[in-house]
C-alpha atoms as a PDB file:
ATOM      1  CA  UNK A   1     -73.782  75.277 210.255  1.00  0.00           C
ATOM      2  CA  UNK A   2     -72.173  73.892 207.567  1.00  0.00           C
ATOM      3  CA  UNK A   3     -68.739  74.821 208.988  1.00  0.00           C
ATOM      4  CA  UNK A   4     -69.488  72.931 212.417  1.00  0.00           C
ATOM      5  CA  UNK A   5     -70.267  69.611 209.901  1.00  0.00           C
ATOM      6  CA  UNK A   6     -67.410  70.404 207.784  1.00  0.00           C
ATOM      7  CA  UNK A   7     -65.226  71.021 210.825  1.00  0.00           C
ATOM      8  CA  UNK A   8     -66.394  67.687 212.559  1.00  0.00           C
ATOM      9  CA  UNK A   9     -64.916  65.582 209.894  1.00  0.00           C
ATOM     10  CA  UNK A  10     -61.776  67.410 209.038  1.00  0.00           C
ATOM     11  CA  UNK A  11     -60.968  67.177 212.680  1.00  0.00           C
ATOM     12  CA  UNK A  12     -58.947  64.143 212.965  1.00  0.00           C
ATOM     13  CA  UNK A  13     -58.920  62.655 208.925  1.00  0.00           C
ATOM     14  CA  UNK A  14     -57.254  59.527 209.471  1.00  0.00           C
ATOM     15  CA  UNK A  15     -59.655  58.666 212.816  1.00  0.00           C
ATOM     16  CA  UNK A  16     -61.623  56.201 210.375  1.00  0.00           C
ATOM     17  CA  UNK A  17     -59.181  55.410 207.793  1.00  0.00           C
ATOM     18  CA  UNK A  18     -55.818  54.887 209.501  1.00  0.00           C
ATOM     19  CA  UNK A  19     -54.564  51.678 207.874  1.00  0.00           C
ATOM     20  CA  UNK A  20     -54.231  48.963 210.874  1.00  0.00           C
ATOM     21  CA  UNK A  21     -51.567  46.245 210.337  1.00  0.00           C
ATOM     22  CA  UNK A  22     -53.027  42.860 209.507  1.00  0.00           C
ATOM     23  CA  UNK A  23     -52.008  39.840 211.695  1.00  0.00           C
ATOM     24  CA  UNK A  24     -50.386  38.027 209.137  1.00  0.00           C
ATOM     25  CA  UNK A  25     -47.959  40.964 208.026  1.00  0.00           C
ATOM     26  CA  UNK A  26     -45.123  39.303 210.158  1.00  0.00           C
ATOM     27  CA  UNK A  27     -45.426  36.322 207.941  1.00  0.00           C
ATOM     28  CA  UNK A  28     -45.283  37.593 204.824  1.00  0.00           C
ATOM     29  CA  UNK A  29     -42.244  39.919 205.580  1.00  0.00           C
ATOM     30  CA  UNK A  30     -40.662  37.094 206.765  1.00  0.00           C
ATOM     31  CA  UNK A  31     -41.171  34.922 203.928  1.00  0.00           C
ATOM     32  CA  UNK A  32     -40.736  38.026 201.331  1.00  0.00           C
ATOM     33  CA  UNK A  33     -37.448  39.116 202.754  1.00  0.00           C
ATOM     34  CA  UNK A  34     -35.755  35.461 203.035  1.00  0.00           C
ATOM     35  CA  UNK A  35     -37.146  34.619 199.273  1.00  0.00           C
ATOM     36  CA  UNK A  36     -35.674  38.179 198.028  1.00  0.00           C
ATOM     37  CA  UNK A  37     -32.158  37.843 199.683  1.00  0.00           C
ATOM     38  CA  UNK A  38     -31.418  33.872 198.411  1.00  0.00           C
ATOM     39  CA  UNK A  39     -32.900  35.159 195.290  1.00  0.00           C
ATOM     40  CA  UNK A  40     -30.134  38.045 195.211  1.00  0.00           C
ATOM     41  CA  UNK A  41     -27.472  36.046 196.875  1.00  0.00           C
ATOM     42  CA  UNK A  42     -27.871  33.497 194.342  1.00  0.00           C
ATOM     43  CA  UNK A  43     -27.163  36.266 191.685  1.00  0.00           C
ATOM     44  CA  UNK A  44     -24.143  37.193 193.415  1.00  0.00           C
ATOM     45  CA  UNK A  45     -25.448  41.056 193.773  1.00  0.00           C
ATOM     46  CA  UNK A  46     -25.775  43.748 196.063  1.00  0.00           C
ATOM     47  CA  UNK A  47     -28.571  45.579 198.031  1.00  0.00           C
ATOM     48  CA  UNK A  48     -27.795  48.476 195.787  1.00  0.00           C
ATOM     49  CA  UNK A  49     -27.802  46.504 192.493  1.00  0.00           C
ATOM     50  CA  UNK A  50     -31.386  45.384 193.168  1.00  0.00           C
ATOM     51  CA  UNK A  51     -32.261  49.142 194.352  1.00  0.00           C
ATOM     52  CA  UNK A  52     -30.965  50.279 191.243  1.00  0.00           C
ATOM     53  CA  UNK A  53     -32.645  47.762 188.829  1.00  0.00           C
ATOM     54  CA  UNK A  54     -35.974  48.152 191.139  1.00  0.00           C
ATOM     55  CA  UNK A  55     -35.937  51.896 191.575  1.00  0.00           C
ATOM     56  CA  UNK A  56     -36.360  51.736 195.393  1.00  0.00           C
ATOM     57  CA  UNK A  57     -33.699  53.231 196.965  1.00  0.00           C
ATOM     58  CA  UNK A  58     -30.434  50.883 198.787  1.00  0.00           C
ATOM     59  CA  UNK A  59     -32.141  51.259 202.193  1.00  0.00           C
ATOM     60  CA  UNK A  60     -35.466  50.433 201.058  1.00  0.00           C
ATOM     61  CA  UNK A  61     -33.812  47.307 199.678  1.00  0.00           C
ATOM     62  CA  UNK A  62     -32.649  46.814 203.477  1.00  0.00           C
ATOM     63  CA  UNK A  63     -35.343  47.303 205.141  1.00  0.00           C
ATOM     64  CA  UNK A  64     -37.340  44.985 203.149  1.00  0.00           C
ATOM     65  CA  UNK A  65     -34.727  41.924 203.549  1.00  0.00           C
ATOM     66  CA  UNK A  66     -34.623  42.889 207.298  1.00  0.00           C
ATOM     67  CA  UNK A  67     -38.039  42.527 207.755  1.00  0.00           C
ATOM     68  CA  UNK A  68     -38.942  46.017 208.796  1.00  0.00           C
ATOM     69  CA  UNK A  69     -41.233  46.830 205.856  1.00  0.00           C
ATOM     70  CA  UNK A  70     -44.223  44.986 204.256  1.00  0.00           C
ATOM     71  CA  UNK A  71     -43.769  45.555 200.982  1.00  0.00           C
ATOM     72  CA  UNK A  72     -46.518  46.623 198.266  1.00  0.00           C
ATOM     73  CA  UNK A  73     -47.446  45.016 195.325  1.00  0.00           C
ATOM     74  CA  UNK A  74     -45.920  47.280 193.249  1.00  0.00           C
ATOM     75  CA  UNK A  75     -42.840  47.151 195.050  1.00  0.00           C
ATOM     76  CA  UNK A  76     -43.452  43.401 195.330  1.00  0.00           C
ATOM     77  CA  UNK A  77     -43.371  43.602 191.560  1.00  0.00           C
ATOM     78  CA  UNK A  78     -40.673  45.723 190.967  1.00  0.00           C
ATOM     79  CA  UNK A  79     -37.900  43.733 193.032  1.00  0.00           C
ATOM     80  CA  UNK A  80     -38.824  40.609 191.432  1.00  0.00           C
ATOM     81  CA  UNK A  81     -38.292  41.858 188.082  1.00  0.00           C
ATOM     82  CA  UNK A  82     -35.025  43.487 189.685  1.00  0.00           C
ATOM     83  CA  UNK A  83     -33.762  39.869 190.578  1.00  0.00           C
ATOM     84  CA  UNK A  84     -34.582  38.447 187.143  1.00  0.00           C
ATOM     85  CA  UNK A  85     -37.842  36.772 188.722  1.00  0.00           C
ATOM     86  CA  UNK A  86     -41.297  36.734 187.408  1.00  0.00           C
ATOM     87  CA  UNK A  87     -43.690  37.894 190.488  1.00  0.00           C
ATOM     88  CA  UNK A  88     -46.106  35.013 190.134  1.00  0.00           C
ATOM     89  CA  UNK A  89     -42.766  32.909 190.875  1.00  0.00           C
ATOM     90  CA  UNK A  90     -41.800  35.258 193.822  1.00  0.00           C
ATOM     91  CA  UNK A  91     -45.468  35.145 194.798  1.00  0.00           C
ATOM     92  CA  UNK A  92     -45.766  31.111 194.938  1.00  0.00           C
ATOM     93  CA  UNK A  93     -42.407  31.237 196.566  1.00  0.00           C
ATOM     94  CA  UNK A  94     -43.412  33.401 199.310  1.00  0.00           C
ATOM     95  CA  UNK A  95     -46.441  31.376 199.907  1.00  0.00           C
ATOM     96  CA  UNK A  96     -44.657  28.335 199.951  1.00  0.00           C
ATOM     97  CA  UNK A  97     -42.196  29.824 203.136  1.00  0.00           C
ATOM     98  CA  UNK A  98     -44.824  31.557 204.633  1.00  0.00           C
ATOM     99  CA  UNK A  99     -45.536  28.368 207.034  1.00  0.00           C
ATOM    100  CA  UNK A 100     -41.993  28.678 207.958  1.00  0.00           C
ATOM    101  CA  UNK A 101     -42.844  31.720 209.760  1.00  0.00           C
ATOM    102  CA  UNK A 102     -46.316  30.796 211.101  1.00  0.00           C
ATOM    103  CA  UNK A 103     -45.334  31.573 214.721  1.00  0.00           C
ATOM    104  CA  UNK A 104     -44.661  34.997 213.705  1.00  0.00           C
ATOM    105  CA  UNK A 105     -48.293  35.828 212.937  1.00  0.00           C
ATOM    106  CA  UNK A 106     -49.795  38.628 215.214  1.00  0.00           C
ATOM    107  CA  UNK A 107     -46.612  39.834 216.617  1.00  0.00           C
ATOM    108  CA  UNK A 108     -47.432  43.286 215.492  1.00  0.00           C
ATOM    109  CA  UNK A 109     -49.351  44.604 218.775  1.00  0.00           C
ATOM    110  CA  UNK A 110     -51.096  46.621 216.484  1.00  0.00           C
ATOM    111  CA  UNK A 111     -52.640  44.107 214.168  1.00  0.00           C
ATOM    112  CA  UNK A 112     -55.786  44.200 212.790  1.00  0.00           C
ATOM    113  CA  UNK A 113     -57.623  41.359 214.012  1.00  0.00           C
ATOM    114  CA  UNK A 114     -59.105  39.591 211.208  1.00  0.00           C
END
């Protein structure tokens, strides 16, 4: 018996936990990656200066500034710092742009509808 219970929820683990996008995620990557790459332009340095200052690696760095990655707030926190910047600067900055990119939000087909 208490295989069949055990067995029912090990079945498929991320059935009820699978993280869903969130509608907005467009936005933000948007406004991250275009704050991120003036902010490293502007300090004349390379994807793989800020990956090696932030710890992420050079394609990480990429992927972020191309918009393919949300990133987390650790990473979030990490680049800033990378680029000189205090996060709660980044942060402000990001929300400042996001409005920018309003007419991204929801273009991830799989985003959670909040």
């Amino acid at each position: 018996m208490q295989a069949l219970i055990i067995g029912a929820f090990m079945a498929n683990p991320r059935a009820s936990t699978a993280k869903k996008p969130h509608r907005m995620d467009p936005v933000v990557r948007a406004a991250f990656a275009s704050v991120i790459r003036e902010l490293r332009l502007k300090l004349d340095l390379s994807q793989k200066d800020v990956a090696e200052r932030s710890g992420y690696s050079e394609e990480y760095i990429g992927k972020l500034e191309r918009r393919k990655h949300t990133p987390s707030l650790t990473a979030s926190i990490m680049v800033s710092t990378a680029l000189g910047e205090d996060p709660t600067d980044t942060f402000n900055q990001v929300r400042a742009r996001m409005p920018r990119f309003k007419r991204l939000e929801g273009t991830d087909h799989e985003a959670a509808d909040l």
